[in-house]
PDB file of N, CA and C in Angstrom:
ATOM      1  N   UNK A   1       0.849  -1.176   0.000  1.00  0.00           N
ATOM      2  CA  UNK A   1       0.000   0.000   0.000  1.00  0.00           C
ATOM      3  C   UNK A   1       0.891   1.236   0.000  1.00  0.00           C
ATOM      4  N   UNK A   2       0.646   1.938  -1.147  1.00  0.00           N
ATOM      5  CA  UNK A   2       1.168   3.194  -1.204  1.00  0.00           C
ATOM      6  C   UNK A   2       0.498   4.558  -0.256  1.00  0.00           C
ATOM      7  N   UNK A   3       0.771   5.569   0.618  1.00  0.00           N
ATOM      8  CA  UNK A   3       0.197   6.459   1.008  1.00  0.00           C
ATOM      9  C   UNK A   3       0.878   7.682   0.720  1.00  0.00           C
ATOM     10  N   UNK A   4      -0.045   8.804   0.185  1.00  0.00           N
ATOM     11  CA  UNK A   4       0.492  10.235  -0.123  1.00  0.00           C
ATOM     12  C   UNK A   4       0.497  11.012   1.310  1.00  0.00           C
ATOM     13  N   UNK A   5       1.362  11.366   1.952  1.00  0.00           N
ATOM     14  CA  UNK A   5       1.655  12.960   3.005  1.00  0.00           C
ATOM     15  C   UNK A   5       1.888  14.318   2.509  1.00  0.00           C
ATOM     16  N   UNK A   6       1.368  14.586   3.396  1.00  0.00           N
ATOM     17  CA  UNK A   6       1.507  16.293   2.905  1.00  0.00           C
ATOM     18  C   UNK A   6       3.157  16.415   3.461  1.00  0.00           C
ATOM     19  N   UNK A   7       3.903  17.407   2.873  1.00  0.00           N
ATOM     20  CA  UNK A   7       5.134  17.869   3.305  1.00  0.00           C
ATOM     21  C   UNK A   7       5.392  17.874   5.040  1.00  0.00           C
ATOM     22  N   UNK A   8       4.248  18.534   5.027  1.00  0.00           N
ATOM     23  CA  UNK A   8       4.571  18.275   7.004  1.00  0.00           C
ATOM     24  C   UNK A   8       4.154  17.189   8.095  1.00  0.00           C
ATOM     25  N   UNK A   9       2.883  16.367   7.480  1.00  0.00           N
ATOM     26  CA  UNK A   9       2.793  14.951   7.657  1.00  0.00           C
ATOM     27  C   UNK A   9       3.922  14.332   7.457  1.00  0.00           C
ATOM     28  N   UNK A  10       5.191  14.064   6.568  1.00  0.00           N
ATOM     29  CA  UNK A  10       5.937  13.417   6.359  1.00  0.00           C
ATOM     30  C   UNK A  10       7.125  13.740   7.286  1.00  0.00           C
ATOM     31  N   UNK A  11       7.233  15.222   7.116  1.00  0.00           N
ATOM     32  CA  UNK A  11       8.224  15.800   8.212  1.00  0.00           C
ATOM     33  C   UNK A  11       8.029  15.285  10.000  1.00  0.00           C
ATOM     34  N   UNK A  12       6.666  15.475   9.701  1.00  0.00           N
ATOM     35  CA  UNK A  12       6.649  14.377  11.394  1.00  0.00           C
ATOM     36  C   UNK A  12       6.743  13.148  11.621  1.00  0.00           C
ATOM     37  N   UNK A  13       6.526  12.257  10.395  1.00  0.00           N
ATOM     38  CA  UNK A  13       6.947  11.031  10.509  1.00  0.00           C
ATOM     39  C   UNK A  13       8.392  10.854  10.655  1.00  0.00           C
ATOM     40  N   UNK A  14       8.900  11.708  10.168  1.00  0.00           N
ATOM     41  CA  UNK A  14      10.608  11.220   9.723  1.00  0.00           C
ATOM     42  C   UNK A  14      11.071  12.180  11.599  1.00  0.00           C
ATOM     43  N   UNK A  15      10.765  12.806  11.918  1.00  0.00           N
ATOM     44  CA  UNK A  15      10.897  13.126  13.536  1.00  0.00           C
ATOM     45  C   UNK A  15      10.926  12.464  14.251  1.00  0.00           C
ATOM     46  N   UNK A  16       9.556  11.270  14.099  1.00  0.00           N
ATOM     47  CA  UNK A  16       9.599  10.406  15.097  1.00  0.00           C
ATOM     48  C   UNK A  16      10.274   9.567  15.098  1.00  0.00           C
ATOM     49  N   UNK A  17      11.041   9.267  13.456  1.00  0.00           N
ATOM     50  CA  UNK A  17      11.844   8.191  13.684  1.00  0.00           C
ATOM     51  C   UNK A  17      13.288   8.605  14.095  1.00  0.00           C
ATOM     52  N   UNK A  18      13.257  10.200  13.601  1.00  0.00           N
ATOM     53  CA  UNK A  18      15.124  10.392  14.183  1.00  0.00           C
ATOM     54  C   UNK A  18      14.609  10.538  15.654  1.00  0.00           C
ATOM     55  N   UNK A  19      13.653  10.498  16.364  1.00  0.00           N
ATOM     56  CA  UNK A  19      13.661  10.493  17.784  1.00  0.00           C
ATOM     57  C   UNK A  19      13.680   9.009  18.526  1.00  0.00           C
ATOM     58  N   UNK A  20      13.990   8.623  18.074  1.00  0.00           N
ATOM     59  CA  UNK A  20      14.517   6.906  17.967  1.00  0.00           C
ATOM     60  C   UNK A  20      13.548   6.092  18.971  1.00  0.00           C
ATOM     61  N   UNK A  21      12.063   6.531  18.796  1.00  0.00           N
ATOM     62  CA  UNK A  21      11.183   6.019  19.661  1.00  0.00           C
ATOM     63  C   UNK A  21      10.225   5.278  18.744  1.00  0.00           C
ATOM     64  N   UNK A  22      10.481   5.171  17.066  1.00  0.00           N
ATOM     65  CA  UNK A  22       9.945   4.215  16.483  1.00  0.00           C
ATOM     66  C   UNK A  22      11.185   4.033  15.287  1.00  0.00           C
ATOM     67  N   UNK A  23      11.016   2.464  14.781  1.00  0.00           N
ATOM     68  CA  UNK A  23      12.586   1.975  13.921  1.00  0.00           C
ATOM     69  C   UNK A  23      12.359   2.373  12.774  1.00  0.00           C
ATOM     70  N   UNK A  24      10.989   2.836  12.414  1.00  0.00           N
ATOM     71  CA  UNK A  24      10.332   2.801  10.880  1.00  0.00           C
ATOM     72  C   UNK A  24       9.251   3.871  10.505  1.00  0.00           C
ATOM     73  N   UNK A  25       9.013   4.729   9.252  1.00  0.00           N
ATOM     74  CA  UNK A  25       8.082   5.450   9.042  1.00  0.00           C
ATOM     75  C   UNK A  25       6.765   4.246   9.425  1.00  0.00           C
ATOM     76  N   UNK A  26       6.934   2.975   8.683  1.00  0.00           N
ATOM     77  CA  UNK A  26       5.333   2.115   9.170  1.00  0.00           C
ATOM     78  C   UNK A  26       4.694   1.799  10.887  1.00  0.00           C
ATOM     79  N   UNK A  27       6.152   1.639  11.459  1.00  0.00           N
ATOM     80  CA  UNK A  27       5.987   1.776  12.776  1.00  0.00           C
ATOM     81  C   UNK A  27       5.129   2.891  13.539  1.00  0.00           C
ATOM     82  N   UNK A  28       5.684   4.190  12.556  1.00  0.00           N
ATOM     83  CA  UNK A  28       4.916   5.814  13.295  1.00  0.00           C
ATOM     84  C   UNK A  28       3.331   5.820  12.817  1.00  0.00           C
ATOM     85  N   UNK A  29       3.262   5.376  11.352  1.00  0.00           N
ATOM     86  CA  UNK A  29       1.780   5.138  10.754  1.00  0.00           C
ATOM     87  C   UNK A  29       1.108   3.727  11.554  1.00  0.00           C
ATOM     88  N   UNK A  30       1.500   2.917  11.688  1.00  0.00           N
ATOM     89  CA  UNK A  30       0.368   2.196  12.476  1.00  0.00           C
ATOM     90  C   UNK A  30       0.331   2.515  13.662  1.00  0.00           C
ATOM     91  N   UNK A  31       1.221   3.079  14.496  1.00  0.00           N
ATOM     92  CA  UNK A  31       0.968   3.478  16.207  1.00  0.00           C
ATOM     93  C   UNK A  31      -0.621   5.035  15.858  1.00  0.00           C
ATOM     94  N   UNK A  32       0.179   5.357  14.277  1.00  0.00           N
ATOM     95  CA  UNK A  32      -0.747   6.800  14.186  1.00  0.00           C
ATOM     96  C   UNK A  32      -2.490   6.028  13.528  1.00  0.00           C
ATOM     97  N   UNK A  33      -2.723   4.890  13.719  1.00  0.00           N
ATOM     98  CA  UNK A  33      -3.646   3.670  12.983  1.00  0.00           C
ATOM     99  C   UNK A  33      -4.678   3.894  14.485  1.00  0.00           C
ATOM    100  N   UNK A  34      -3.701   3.240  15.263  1.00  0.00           N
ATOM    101  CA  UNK A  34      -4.077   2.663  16.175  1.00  0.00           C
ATOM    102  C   UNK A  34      -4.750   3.356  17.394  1.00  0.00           C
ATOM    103  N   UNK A  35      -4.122   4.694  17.525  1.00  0.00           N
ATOM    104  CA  UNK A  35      -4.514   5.848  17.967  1.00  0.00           C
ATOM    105  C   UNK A  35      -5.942   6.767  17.503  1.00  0.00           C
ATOM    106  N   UNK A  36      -5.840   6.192  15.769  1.00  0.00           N
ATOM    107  CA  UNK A  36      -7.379   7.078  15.599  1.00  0.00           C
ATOM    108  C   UNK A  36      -8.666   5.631  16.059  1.00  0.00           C
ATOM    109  N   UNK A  37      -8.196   4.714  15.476  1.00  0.00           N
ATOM    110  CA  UNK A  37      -9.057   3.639  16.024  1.00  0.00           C
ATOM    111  C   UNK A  37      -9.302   3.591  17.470  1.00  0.00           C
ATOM    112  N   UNK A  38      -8.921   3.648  18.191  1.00  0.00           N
ATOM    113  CA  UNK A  38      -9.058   4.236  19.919  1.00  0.00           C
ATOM    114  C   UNK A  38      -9.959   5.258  20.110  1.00  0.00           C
ATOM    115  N   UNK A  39      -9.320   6.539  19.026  1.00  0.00           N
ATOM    116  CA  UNK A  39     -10.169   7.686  19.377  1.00  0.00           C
ATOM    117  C   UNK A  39     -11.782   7.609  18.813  1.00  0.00           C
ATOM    118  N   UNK A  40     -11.965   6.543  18.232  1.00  0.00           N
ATOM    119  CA  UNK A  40     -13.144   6.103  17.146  1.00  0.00           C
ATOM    120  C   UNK A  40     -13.694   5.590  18.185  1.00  0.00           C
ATOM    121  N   UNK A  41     -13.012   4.688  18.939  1.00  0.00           N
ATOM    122  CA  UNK A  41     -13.829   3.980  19.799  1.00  0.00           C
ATOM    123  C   UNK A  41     -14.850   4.554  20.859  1.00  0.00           C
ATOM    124  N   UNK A  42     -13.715   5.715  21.439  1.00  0.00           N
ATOM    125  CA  UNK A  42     -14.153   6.410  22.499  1.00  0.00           C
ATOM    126  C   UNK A  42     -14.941   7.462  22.210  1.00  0.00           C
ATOM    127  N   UNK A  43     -14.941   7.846  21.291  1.00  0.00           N
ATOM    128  CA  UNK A  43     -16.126   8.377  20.489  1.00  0.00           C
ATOM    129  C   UNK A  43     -17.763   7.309  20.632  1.00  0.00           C
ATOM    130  N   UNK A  44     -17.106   6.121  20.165  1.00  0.00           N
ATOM    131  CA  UNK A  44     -19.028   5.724  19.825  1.00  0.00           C
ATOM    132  C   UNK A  44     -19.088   5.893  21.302  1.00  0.00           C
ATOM    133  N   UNK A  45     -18.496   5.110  21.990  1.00  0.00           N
ATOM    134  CA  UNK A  45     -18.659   4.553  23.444  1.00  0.00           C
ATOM    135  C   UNK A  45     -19.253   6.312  24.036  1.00  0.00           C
ATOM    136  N   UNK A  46     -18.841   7.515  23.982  1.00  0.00           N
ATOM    137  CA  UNK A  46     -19.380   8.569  24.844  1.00  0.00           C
ATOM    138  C   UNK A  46     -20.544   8.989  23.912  1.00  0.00           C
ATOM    139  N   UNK A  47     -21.344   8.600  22.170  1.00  0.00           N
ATOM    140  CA  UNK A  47     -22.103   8.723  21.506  1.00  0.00           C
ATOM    141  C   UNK A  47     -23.024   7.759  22.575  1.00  0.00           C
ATOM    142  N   UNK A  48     -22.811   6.492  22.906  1.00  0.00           N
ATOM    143  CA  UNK A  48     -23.855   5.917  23.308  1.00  0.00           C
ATOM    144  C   UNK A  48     -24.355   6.145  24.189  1.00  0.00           C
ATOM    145  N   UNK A  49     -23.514   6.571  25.314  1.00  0.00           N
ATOM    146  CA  UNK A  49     -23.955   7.027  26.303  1.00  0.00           C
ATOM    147  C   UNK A  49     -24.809   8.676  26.852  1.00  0.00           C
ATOM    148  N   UNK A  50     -24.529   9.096  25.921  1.00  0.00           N
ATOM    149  CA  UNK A  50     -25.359  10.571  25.105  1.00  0.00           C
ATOM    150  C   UNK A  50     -26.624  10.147  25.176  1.00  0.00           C
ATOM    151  N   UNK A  51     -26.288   9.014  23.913  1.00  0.00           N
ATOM    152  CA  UNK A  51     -27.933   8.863  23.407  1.00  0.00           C
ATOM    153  C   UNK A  51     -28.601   8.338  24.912  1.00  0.00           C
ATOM    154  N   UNK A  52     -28.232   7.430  25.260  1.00  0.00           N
ATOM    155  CA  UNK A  52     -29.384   7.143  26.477  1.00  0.00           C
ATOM    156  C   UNK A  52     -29.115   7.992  27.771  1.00  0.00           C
ATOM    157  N   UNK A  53     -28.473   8.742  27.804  1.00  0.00           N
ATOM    158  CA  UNK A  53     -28.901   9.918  28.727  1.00  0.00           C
ATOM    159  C   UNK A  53     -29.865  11.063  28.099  1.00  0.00           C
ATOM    160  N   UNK A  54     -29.977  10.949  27.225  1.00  0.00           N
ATOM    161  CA  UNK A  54     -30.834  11.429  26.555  1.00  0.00           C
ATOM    162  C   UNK A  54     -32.500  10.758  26.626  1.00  0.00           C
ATOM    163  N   UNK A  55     -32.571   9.909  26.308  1.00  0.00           N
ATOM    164  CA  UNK A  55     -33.887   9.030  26.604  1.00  0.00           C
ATOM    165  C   UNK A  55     -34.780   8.414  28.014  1.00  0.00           C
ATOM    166  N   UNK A  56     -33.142   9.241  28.859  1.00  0.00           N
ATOM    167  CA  UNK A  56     -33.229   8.813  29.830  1.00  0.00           C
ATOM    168  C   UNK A  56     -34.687  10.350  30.185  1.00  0.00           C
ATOM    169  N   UNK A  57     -33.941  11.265  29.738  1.00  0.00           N
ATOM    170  CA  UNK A  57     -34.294  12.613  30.476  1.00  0.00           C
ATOM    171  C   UNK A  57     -35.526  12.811  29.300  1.00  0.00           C
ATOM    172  N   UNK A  58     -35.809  11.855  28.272  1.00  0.00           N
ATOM    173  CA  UNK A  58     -37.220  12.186  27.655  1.00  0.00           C
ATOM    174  C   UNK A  58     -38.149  11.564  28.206  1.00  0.00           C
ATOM    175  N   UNK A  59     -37.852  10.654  28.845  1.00  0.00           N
ATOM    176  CA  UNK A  59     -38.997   9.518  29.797  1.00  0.00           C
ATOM    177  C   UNK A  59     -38.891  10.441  30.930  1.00  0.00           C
ATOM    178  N   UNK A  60     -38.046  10.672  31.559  1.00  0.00           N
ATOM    179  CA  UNK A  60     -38.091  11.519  32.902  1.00  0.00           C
ATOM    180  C   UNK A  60     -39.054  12.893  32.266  1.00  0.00           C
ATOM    181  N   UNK A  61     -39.402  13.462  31.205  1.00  0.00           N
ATOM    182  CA  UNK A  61     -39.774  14.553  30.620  1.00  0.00           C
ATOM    183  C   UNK A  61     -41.280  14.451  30.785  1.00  0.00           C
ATOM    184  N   UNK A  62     -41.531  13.107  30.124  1.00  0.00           N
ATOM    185  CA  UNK A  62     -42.833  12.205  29.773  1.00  0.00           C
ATOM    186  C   UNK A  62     -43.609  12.557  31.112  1.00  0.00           C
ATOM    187  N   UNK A  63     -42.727  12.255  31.851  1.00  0.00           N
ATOM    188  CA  UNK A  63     -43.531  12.104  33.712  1.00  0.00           C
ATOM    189  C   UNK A  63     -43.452  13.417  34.015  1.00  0.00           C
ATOM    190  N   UNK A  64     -43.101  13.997  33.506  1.00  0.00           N
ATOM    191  CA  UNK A  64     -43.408  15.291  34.482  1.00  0.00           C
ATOM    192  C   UNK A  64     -42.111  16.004  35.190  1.00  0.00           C
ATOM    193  N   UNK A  65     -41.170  14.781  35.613  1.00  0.00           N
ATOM    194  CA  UNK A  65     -40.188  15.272  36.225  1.00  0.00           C
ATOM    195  C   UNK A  65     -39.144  16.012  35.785  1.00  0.00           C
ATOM    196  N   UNK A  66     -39.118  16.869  35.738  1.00  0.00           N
ATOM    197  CA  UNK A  66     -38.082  18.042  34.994  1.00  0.00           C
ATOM    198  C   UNK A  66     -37.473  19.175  36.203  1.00  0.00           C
ATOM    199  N   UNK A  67     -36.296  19.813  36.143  1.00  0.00           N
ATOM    200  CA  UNK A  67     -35.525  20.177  36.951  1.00  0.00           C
ATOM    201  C   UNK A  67     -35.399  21.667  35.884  1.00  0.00           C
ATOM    202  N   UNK A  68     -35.183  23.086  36.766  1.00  0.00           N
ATOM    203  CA  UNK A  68     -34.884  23.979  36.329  1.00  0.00           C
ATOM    204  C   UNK A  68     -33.609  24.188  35.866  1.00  0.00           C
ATOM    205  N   UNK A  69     -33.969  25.091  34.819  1.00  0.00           N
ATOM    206  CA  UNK A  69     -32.398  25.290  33.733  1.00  0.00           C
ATOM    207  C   UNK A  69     -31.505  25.723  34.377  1.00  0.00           C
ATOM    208  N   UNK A  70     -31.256  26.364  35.263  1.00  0.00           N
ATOM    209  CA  UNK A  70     -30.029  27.118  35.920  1.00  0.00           C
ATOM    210  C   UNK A  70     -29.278  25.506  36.642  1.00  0.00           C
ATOM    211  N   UNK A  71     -30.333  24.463  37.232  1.00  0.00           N
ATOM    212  CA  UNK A  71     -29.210  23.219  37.376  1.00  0.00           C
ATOM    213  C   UNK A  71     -28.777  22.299  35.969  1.00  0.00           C
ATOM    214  N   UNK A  72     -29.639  22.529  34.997  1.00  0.00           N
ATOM    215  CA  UNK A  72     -29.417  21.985  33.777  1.00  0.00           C
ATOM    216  C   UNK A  72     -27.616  22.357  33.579  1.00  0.00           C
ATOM    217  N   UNK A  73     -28.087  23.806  33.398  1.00  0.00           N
ATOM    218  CA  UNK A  73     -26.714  24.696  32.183  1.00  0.00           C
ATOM    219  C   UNK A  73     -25.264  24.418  33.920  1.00  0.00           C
ATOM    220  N   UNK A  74     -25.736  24.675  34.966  1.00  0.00           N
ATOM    221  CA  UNK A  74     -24.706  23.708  35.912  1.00  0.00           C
ATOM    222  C   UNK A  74     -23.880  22.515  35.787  1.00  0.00           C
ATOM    223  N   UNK A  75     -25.027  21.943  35.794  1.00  0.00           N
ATOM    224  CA  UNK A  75     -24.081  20.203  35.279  1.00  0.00           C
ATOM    225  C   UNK A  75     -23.790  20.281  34.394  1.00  0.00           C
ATOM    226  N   UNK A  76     -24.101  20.714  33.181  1.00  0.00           N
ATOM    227  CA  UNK A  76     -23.480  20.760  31.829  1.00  0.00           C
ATOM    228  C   UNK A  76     -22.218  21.552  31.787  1.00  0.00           C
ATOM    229  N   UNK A  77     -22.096  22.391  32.124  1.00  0.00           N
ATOM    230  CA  UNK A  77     -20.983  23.022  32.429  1.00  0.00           C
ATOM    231  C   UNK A  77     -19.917  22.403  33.754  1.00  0.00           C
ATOM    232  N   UNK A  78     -20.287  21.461  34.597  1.00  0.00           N
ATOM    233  CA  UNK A  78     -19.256  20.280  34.984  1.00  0.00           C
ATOM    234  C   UNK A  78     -18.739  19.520  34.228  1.00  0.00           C
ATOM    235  N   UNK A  79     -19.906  18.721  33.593  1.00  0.00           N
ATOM    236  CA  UNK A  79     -19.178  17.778  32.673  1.00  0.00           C
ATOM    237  C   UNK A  79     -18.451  18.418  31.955  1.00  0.00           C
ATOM    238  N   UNK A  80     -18.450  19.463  30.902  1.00  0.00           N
ATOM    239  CA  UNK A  80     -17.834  20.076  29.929  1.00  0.00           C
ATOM    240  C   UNK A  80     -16.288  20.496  30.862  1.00  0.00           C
ATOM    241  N   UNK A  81     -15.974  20.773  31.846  1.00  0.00           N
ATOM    242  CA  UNK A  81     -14.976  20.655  32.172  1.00  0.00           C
ATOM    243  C   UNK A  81     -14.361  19.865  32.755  1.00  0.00           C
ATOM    244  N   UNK A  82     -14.967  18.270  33.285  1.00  0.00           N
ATOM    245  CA  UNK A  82     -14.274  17.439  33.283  1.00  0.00           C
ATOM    246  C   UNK A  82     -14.321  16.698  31.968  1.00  0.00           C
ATOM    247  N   UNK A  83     -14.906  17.159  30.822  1.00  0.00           N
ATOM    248  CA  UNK A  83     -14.348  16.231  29.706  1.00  0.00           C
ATOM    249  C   UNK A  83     -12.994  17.164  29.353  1.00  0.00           C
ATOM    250  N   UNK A  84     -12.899  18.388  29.159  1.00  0.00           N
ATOM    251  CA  UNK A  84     -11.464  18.996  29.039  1.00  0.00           C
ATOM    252  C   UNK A  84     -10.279  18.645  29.766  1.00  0.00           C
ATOM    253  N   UNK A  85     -10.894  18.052  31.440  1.00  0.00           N
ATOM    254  CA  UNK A  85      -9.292  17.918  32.029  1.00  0.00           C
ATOM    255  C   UNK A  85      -9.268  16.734  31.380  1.00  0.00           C
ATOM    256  N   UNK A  86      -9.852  15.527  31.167  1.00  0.00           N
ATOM    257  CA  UNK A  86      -9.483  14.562  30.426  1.00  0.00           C
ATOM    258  C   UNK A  86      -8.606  14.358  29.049  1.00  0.00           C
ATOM    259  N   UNK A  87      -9.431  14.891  28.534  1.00  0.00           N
ATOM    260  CA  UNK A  87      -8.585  15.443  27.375  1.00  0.00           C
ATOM    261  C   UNK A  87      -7.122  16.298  27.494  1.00  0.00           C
ATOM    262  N   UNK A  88      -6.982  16.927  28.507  1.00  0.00           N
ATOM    263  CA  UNK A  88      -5.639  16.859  28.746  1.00  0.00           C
ATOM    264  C   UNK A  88      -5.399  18.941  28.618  1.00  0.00           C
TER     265      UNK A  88
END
Protein backbone atom coordinates (compact mmCIF):
# COMPACT_ATOMS: atom_id res chain seq x y z
CA UNK A 1 0.00 0.00 0.00
CA UNK A 2 1.17 3.19 -1.20
CA UNK A 3 0.20 6.46 1.01
CA UNK A 4 0.49 10.23 -0.12
CA UNK A 5 1.66 12.96 3.01
CA UNK A 6 1.51 16.29 2.90
CA UNK A 7 5.13 17.87 3.30
CA UNK A 8 4.57 18.28 7.00
CA UNK A 9 2.79 14.95 7.66
CA UNK A 10 5.94 13.42 6.36
CA UNK A 11 8.22 15.80 8.21
CA UNK A 12 6.65 14.38 11.39
CA UNK A 13 6.95 11.03 10.51
CA UNK A 14 10.61 11.22 9.72
CA UNK A 15 10.90 13.13 13.54
CA UNK A 16 9.60 10.41 15.10
CA UNK A 17 11.84 8.19 13.68
CA UNK A 18 15.12 10.39 14.18
CA UNK A 19 13.66 10.49 17.78
CA UNK A 20 14.52 6.91 17.97
CA UNK A 21 11.18 6.02 19.66
CA UNK A 22 9.95 4.22 16.48
CA UNK A 23 12.59 1.98 13.92
CA UNK A 24 10.33 2.80 10.88
CA UNK A 25 8.08 5.45 9.04
CA UNK A 26 5.33 2.12 9.17
CA UNK A 27 5.99 1.78 12.78
CA UNK A 28 4.92 5.81 13.30
CA UNK A 29 1.78 5.14 10.75
CA UNK A 30 0.37 2.20 12.48
CA UNK A 31 0.97 3.48 16.21
CA UNK A 32 -0.75 6.80 14.19
CA UNK A 33 -3.65 3.67 12.98
CA UNK A 34 -4.08 2.66 16.18
CA UNK A 35 -4.51 5.85 17.97
CA UNK A 36 -7.38 7.08 15.60
CA UNK A 37 -9.06 3.64 16.02
CA UNK A 38 -9.06 4.24 19.92
CA UNK A 39 -10.17 7.69 19.38
CA UNK A 40 -13.14 6.10 17.15
CA UNK A 41 -13.83 3.98 19.80
CA UNK A 42 -14.15 6.41 22.50
CA UNK A 43 -16.13 8.38 20.49
CA UNK A 44 -19.03 5.72 19.83
CA UNK A 45 -18.66 4.55 23.44
CA UNK A 46 -19.38 8.57 24.84
CA UNK A 47 -22.10 8.72 21.51
CA UNK A 48 -23.86 5.92 23.31
CA UNK A 49 -23.96 7.03 26.30
CA UNK A 50 -25.36 10.57 25.11
CA UNK A 51 -27.93 8.86 23.41
CA UNK A 52 -29.38 7.14 26.48
CA UNK A 53 -28.90 9.92 28.73
CA UNK A 54 -30.83 11.43 26.55
CA UNK A 55 -33.89 9.03 26.60
CA UNK A 56 -33.23 8.81 29.83
CA UNK A 57 -34.29 12.61 30.48
CA UNK A 58 -37.22 12.19 27.65
CA UNK A 59 -39.00 9.52 29.80
CA UNK A 60 -38.09 11.52 32.90
CA UNK A 61 -39.77 14.55 30.62
CA UNK A 62 -42.83 12.20 29.77
CA UNK A 63 -43.53 12.10 33.71
CA UNK A 64 -43.41 15.29 34.48
CA UNK A 65 -40.19 15.27 36.23
CA UNK A 66 -38.08 18.04 34.99
CA UNK A 67 -35.53 20.18 36.95
CA UNK A 68 -34.88 23.98 36.33
CA UNK A 69 -32.40 25.29 33.73
CA UNK A 70 -30.03 27.12 35.92
CA UNK A 71 -29.21 23.22 37.38
CA UNK A 72 -29.42 21.98 33.78
CA UNK A 73 -26.71 24.70 32.18
CA UNK A 74 -24.71 23.71 35.91
CA UNK A 75 -24.08 20.20 35.28
CA UNK A 76 -23.48 20.76 31.83
CA UNK A 77 -20.98 23.02 32.43
CA UNK A 78 -19.26 20.28 34.98
CA UNK A 79 -19.18 17.78 32.67
CA UNK A 80 -17.83 20.08 29.93
CA UNK A 81 -14.98 20.66 32.17
CA UNK A 82 -14.27 17.44 33.28
CA UNK A 83 -14.35 16.23 29.71
CA UNK A 84 -11.46 19.00 29.04
CA UNK A 85 -9.29 17.92 32.03
CA UNK A 86 -9.48 14.56 30.43
CA UNK A 87 -8.59 15.44 27.37
CA UNK A 88 -5.64 16.86 28.75
Amino acid sequence: MNVSLTPELENLVHSKVKSGRYLSASEVIREGLRLLEERDRLFELRLADLQQKVSVGVEQADRGELINAEDVFAELEADTQQLEMQRG
